[in-house]
PDB file of N, CA and C in Angstrom:
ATOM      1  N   UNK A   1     -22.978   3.218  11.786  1.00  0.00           N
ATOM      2  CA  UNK A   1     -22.472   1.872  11.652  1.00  0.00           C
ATOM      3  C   UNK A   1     -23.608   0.953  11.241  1.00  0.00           C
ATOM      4  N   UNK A   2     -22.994  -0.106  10.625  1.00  0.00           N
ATOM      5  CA  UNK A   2     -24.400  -1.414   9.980  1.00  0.00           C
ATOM      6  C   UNK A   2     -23.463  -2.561  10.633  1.00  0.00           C
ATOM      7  N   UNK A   3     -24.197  -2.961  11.438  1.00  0.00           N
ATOM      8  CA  UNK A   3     -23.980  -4.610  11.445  1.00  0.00           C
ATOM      9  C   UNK A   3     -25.310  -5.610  10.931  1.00  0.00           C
ATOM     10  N   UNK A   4     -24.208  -6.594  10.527  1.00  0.00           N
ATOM     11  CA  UNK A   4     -24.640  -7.731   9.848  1.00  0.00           C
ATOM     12  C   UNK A   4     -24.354  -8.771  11.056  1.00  0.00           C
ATOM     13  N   UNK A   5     -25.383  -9.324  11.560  1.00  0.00           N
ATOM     14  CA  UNK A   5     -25.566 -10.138  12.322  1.00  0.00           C
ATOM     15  C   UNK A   5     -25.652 -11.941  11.663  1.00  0.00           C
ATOM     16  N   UNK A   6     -24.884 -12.469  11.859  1.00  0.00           N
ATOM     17  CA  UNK A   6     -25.026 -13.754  11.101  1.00  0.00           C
ATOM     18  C   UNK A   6     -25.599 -14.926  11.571  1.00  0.00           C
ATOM     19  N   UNK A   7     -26.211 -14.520  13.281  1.00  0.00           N
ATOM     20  CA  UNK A   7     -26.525 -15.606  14.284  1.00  0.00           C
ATOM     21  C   UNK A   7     -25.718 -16.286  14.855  1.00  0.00           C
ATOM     22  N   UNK A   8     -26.892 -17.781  15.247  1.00  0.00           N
ATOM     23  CA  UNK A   8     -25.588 -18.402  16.565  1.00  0.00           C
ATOM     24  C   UNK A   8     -24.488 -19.710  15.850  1.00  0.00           C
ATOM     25  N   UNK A   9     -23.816 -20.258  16.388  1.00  0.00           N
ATOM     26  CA  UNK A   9     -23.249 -21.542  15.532  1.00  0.00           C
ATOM     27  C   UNK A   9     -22.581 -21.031  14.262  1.00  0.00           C
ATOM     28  N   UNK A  10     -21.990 -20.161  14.072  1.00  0.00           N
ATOM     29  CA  UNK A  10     -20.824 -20.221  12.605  1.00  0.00           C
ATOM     30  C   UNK A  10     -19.738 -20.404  12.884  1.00  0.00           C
ATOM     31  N   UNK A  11     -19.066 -21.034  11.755  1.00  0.00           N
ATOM     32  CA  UNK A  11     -17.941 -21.773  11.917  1.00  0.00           C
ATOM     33  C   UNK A  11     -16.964 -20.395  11.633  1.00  0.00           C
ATOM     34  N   UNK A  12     -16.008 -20.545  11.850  1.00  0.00           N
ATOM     35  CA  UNK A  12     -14.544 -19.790  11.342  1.00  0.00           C
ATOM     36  C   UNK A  12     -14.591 -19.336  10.067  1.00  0.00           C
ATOM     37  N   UNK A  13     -15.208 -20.329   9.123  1.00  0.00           N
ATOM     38  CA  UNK A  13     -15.152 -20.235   7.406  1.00  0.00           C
ATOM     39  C   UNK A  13     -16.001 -19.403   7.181  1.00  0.00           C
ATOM     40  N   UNK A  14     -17.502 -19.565   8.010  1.00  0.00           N
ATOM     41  CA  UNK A  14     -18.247 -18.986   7.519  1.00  0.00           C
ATOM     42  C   UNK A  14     -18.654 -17.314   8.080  1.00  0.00           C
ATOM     43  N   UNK A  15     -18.047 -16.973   8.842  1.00  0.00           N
ATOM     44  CA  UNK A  15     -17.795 -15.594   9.494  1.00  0.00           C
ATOM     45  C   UNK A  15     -17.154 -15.143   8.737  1.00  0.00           C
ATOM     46  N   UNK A  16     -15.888 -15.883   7.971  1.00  0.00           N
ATOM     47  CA  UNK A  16     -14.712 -14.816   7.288  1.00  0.00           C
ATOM     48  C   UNK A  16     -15.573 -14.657   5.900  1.00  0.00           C
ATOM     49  N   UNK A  17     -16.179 -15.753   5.254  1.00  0.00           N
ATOM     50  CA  UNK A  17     -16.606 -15.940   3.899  1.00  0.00           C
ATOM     51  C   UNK A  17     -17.736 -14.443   4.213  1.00  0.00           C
ATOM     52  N   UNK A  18     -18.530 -14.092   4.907  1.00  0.00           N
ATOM     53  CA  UNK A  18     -19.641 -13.118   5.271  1.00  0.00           C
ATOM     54  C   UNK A  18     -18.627 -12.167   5.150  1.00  0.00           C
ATOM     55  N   UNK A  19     -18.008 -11.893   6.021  1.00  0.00           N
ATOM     56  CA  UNK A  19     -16.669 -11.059   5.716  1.00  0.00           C
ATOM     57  C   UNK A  19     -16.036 -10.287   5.086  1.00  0.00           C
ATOM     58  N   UNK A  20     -16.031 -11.357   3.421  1.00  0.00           N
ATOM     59  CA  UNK A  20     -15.556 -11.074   2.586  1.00  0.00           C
ATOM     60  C   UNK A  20     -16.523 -10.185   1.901  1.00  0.00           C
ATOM     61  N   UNK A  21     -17.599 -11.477   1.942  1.00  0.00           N
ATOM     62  CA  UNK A  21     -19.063 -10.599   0.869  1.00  0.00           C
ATOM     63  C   UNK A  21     -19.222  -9.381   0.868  1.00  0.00           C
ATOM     64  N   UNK A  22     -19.025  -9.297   3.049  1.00  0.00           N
ATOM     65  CA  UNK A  22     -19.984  -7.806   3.083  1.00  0.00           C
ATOM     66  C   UNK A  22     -18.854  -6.541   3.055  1.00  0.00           C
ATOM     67  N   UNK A  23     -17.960  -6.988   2.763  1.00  0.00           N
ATOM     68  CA  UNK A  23     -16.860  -5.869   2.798  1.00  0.00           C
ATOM     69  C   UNK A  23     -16.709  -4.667   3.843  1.00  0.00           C
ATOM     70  N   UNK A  24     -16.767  -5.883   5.400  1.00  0.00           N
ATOM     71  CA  UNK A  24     -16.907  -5.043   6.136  1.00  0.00           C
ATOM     72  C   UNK A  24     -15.516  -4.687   6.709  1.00  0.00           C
ATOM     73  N   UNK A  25     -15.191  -3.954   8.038  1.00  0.00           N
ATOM     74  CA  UNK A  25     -14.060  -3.304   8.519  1.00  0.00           C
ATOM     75  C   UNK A  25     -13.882  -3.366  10.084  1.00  0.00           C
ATOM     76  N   UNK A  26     -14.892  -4.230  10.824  1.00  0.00           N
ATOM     77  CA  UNK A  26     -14.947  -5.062  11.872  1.00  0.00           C
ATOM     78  C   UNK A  26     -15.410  -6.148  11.864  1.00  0.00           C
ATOM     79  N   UNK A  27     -15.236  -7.183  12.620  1.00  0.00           N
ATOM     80  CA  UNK A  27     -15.626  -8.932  12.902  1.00  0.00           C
ATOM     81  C   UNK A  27     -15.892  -9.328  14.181  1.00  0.00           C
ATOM     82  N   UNK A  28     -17.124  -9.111  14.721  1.00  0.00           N
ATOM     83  CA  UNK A  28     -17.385  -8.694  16.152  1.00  0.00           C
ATOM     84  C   UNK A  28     -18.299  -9.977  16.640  1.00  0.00           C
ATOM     85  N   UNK A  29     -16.880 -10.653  17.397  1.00  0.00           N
ATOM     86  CA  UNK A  29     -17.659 -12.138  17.706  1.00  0.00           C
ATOM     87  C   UNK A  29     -17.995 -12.357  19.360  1.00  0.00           C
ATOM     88  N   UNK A  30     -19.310 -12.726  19.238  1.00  0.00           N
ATOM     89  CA  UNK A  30     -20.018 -12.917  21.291  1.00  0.00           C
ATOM     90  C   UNK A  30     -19.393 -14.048  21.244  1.00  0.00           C
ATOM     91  N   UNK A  31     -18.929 -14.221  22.355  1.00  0.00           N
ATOM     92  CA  UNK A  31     -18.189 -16.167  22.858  1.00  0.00           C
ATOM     93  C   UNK A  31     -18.803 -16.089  24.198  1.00  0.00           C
ATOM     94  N   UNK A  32     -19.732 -17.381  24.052  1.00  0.00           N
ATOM     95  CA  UNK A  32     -20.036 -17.486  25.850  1.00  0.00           C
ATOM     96  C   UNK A  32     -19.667 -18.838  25.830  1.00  0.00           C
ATOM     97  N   UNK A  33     -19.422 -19.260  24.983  1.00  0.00           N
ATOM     98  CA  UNK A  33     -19.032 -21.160  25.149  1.00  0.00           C
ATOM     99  C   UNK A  33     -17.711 -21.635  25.178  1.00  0.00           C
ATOM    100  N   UNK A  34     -17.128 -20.149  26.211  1.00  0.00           N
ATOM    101  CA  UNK A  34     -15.272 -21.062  26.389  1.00  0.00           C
ATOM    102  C   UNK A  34     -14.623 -21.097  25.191  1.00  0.00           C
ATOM    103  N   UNK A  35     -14.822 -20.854  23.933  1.00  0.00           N
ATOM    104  CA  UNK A  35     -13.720 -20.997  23.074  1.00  0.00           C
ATOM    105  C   UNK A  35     -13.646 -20.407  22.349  1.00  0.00           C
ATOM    106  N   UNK A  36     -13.306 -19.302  22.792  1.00  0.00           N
ATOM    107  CA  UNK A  36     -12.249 -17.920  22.726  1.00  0.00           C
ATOM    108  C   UNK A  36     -11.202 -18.356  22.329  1.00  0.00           C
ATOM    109  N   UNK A  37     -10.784 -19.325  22.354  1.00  0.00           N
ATOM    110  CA  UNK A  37      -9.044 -19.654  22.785  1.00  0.00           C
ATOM    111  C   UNK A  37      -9.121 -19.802  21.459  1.00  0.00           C
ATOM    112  N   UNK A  38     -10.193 -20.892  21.079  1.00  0.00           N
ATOM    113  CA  UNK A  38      -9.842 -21.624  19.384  1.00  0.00           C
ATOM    114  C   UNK A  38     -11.024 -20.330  18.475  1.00  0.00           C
ATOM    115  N   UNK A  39     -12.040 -20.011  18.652  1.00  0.00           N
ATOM    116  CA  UNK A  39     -12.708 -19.627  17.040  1.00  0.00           C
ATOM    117  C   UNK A  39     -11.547 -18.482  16.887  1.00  0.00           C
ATOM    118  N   UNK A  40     -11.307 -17.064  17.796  1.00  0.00           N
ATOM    119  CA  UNK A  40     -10.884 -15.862  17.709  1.00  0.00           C
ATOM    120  C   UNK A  40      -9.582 -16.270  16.783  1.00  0.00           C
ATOM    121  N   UNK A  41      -8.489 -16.911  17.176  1.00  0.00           N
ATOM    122  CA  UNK A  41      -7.377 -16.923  16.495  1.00  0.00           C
ATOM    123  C   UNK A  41      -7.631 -17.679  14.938  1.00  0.00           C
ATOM    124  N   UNK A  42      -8.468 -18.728  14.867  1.00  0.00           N
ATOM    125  CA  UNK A  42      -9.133 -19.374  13.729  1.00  0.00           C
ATOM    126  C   UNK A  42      -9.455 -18.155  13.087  1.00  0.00           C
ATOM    127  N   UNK A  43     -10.372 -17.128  12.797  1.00  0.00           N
ATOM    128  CA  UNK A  43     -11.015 -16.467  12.472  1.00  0.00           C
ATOM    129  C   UNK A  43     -10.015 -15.525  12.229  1.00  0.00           C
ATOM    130  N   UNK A  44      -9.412 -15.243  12.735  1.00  0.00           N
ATOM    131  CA  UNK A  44      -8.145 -14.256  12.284  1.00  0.00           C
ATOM    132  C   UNK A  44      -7.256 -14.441  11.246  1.00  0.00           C
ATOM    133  N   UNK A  45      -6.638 -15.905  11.223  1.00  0.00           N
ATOM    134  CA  UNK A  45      -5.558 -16.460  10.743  1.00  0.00           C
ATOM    135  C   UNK A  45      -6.537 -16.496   9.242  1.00  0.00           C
ATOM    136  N   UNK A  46      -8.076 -16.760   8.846  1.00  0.00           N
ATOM    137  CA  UNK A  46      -8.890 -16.980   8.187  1.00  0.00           C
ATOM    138  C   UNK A  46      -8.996 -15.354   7.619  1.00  0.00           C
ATOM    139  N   UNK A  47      -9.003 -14.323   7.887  1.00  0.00           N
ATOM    140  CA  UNK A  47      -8.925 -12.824   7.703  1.00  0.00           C
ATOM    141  C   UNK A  47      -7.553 -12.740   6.653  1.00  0.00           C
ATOM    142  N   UNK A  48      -6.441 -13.092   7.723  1.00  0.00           N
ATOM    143  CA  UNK A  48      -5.484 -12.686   7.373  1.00  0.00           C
ATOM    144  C   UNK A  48      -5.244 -13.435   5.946  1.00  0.00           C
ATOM    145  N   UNK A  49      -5.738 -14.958   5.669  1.00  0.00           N
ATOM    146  CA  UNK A  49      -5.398 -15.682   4.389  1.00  0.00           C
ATOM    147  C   UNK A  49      -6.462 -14.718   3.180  1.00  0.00           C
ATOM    148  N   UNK A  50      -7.214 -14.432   3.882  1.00  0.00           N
ATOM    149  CA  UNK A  50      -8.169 -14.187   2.457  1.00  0.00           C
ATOM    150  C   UNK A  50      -8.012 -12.244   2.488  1.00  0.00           C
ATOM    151  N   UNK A  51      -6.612 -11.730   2.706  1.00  0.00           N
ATOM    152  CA  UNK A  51      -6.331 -10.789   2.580  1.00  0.00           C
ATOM    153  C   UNK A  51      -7.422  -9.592   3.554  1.00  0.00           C
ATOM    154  N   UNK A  52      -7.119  -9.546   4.591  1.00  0.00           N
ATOM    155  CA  UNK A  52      -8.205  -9.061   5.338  1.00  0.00           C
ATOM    156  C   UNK A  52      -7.629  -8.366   6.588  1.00  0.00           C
ATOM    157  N   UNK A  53      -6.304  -7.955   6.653  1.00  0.00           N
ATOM    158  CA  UNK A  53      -5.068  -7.785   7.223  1.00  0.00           C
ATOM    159  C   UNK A  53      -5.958  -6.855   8.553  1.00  0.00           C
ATOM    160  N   UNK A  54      -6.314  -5.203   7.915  1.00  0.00           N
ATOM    161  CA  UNK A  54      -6.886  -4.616   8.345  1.00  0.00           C
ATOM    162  C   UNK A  54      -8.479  -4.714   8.893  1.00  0.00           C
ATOM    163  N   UNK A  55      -8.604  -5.488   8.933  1.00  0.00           N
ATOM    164  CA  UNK A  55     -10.277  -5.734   9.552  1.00  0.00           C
ATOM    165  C   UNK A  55      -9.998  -5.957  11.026  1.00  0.00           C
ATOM    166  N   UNK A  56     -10.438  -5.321  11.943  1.00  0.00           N
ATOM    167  CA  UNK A  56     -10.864  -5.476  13.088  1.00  0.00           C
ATOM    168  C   UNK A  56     -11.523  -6.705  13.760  1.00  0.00           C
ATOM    169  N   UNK A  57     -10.542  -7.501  14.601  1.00  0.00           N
ATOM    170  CA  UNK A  57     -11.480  -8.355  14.900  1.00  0.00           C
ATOM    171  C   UNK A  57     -11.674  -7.841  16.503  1.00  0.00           C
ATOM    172  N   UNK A  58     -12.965  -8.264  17.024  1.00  0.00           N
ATOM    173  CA  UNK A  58     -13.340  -7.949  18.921  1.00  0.00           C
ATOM    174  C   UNK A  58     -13.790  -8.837  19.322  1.00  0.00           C
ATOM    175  N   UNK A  59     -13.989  -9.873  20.537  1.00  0.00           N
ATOM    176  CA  UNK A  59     -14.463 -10.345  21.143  1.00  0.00           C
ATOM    177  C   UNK A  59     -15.577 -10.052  22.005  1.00  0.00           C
ATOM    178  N   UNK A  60     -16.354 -10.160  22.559  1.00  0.00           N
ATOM    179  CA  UNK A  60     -16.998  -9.984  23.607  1.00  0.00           C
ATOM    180  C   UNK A  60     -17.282 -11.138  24.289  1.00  0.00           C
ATOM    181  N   UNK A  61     -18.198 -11.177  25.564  1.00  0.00           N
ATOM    182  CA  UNK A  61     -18.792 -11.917  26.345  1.00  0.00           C
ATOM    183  C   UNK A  61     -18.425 -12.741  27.225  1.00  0.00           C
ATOM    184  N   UNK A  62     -18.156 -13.730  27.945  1.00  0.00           N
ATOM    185  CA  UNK A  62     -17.666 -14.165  28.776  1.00  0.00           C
ATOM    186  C   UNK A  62     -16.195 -14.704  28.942  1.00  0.00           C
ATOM    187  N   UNK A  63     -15.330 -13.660  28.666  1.00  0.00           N
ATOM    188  CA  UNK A  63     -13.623 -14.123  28.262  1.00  0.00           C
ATOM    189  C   UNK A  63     -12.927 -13.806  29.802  1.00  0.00           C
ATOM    190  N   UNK A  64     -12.777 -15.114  30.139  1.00  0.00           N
ATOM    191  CA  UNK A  64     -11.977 -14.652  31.405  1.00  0.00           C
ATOM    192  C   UNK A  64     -10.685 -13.792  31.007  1.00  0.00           C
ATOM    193  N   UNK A  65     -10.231 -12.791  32.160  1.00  0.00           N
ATOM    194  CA  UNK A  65      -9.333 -11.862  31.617  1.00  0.00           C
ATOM    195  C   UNK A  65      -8.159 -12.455  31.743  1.00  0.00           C
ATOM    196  N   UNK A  66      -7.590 -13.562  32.655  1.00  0.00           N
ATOM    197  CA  UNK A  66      -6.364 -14.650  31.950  1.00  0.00           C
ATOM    198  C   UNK A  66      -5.894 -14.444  30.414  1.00  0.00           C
ATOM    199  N   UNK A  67      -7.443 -14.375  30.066  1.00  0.00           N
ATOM    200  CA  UNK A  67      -7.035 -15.038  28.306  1.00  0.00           C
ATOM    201  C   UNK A  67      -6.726 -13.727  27.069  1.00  0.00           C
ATOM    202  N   UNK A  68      -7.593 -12.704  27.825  1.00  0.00           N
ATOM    203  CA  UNK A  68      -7.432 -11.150  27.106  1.00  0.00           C
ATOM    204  C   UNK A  68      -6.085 -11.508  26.528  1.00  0.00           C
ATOM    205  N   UNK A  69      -4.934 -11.178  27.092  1.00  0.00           N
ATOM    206  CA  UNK A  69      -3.544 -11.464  26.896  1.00  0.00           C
ATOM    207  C   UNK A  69      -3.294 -12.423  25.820  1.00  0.00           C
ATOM    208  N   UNK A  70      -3.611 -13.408  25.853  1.00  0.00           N
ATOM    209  CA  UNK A  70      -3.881 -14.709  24.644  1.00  0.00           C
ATOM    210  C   UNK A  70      -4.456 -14.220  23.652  1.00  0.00           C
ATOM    211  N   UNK A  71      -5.484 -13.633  23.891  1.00  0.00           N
ATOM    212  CA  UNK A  71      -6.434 -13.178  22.661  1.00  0.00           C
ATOM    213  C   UNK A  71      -5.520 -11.967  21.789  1.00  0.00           C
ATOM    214  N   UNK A  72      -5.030 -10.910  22.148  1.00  0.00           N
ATOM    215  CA  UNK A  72      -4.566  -9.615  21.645  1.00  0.00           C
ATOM    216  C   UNK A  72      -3.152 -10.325  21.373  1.00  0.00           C
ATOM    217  N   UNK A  73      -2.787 -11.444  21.587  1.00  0.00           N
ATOM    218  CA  UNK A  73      -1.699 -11.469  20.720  1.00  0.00           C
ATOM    219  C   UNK A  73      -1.965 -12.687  19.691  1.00  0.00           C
ATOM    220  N   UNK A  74      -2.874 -13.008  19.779  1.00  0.00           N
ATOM    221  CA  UNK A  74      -3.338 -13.617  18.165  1.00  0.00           C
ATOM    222  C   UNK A  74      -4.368 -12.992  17.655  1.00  0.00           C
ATOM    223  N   UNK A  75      -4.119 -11.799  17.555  1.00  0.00           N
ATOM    224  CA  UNK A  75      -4.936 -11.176  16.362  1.00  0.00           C
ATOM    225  C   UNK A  75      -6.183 -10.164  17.013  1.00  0.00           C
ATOM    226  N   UNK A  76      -6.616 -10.536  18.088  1.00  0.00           N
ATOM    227  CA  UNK A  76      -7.825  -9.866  18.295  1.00  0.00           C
ATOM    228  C   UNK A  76      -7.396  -8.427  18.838  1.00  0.00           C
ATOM    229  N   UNK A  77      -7.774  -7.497  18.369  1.00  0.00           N
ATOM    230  CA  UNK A  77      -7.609  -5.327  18.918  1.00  0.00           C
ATOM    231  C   UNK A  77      -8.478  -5.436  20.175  1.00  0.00           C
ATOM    232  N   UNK A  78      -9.201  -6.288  20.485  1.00  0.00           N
ATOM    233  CA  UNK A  78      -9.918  -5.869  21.721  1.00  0.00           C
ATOM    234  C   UNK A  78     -11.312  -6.666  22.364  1.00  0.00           C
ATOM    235  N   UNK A  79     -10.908  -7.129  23.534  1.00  0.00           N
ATOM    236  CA  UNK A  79     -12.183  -7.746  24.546  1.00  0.00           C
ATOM    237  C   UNK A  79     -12.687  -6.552  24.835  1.00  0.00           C
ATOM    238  N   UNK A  80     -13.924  -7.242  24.996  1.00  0.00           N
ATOM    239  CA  UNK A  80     -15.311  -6.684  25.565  1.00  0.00           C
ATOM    240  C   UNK A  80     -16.043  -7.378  26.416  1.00  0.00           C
ATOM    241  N   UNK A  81     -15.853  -7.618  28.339  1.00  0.00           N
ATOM    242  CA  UNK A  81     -16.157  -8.315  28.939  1.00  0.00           C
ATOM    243  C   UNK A  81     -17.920  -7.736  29.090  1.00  0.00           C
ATOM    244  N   UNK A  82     -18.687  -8.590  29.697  1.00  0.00           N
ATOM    245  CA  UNK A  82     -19.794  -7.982  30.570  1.00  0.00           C
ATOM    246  C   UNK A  82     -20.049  -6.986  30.799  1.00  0.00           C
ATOM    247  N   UNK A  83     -20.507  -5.912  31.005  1.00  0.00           N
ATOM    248  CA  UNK A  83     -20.583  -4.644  31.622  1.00  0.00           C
ATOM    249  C   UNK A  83     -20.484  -3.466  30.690  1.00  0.00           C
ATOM    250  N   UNK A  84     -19.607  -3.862  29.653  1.00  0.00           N
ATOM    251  CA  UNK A  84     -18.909  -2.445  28.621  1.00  0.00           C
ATOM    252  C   UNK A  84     -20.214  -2.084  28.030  1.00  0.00           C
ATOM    253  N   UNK A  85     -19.912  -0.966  28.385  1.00  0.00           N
ATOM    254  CA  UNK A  85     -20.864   0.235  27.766  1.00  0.00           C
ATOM    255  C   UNK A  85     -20.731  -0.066  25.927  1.00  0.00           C
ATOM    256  N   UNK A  86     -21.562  -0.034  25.320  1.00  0.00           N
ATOM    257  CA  UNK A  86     -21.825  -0.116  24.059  1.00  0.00           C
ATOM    258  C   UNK A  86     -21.217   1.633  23.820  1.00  0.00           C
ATOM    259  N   UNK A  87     -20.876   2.382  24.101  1.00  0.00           N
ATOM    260  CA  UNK A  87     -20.590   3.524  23.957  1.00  0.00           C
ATOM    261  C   UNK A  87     -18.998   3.327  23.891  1.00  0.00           C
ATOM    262  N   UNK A  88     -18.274   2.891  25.263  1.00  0.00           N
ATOM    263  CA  UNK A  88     -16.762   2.013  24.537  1.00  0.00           C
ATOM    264  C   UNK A  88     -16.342   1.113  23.302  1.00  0.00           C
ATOM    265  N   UNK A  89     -17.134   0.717  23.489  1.00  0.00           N
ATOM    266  CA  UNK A  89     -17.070  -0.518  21.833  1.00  0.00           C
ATOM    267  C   UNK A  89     -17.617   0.587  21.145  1.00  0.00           C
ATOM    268  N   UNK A  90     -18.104   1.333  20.698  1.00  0.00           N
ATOM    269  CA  UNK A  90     -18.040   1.977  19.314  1.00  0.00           C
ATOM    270  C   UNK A  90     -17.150   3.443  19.183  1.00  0.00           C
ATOM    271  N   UNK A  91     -17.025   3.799  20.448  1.00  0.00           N
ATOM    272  CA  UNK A  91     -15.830   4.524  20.409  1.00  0.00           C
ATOM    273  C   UNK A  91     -14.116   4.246  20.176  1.00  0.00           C
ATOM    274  N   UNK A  92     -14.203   2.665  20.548  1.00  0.00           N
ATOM    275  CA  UNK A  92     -12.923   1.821  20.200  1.00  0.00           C
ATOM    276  C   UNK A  92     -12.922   1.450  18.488  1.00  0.00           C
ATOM    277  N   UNK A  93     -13.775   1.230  17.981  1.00  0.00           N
ATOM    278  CA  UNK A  93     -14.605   1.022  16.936  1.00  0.00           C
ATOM    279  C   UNK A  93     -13.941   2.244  15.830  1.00  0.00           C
ATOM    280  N   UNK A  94     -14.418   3.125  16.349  1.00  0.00           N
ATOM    281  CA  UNK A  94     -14.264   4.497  15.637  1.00  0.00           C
ATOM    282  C   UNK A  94     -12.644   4.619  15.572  1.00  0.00           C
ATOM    283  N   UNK A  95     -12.131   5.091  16.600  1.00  0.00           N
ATOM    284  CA  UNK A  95     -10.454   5.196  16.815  1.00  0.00           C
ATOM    285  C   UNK A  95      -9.790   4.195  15.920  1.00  0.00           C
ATOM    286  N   UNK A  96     -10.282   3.032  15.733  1.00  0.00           N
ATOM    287  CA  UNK A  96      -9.402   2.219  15.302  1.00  0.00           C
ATOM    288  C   UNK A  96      -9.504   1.715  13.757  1.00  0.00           C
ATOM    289  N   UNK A  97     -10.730   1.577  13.645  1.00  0.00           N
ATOM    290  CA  UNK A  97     -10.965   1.287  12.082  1.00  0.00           C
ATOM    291  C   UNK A  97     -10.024   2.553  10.962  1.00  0.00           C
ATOM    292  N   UNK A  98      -9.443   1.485   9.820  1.00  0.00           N
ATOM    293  CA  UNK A  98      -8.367   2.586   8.987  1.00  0.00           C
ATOM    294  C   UNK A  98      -9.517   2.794   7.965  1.00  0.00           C
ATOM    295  N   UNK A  99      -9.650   4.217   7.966  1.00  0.00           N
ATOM    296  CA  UNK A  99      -9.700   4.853   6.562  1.00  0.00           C
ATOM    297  C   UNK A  99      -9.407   4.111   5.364  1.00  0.00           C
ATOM    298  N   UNK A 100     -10.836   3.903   4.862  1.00  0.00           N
ATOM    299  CA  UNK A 100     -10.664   3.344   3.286  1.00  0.00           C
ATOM    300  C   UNK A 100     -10.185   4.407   2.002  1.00  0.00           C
ATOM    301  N   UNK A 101      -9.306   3.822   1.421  1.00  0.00           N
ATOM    302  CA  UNK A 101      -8.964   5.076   0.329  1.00  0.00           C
ATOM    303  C   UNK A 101      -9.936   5.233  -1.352  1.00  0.00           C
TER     304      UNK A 101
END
């Protein structure tokens, strides 16, 4: 796997626009600043316009699990609280990403 790390502070536009460039097949965003609620579904709905149907989006980091539920039904395949083994996230990673033809 390659990640492209884009740093801290990007907007919605500019995660999907990277996105696009790097023609990647996950969108793997840390949230420790509470708003989970708004970038994740932003960022999705932003996937889905610029044809991006199949890209994986994940969360991680401080998502109270209230919101998991919120999150997986606007768009996000999967939280990643505290604790997860980096060995789950790329095994979820693996299982789920579709085969490019």
């Amino acid at each position: 796997m390659e990640v492209i790390y884009l740093g801290l502070w990007n907007t919605p536009e500019q995660i999907v626009e990277a996105a696009v460039q790097e023609d990647v097949d996950v969108v793997g965003l840390s949230i420790l600043s509470g708003a989970h609620d708004v970038l994740a579904p932003a960022v999705r709905k932003l996937l889905d316009e610029k044809g991006l149907k199949d890209v994986l989006l994940l969360v991680g980091g401080t998502i109270p699990l209230e919101d998991v539920e919120f999150l997986k039904k606007n768009g996000v395949a999967e939280v990643f609280v505290p604790g997860t083994p980096i060995k789950a996230i790329s095994e979820f990673i693996r299982k789920n990403v579709k085969p490019r033809r």
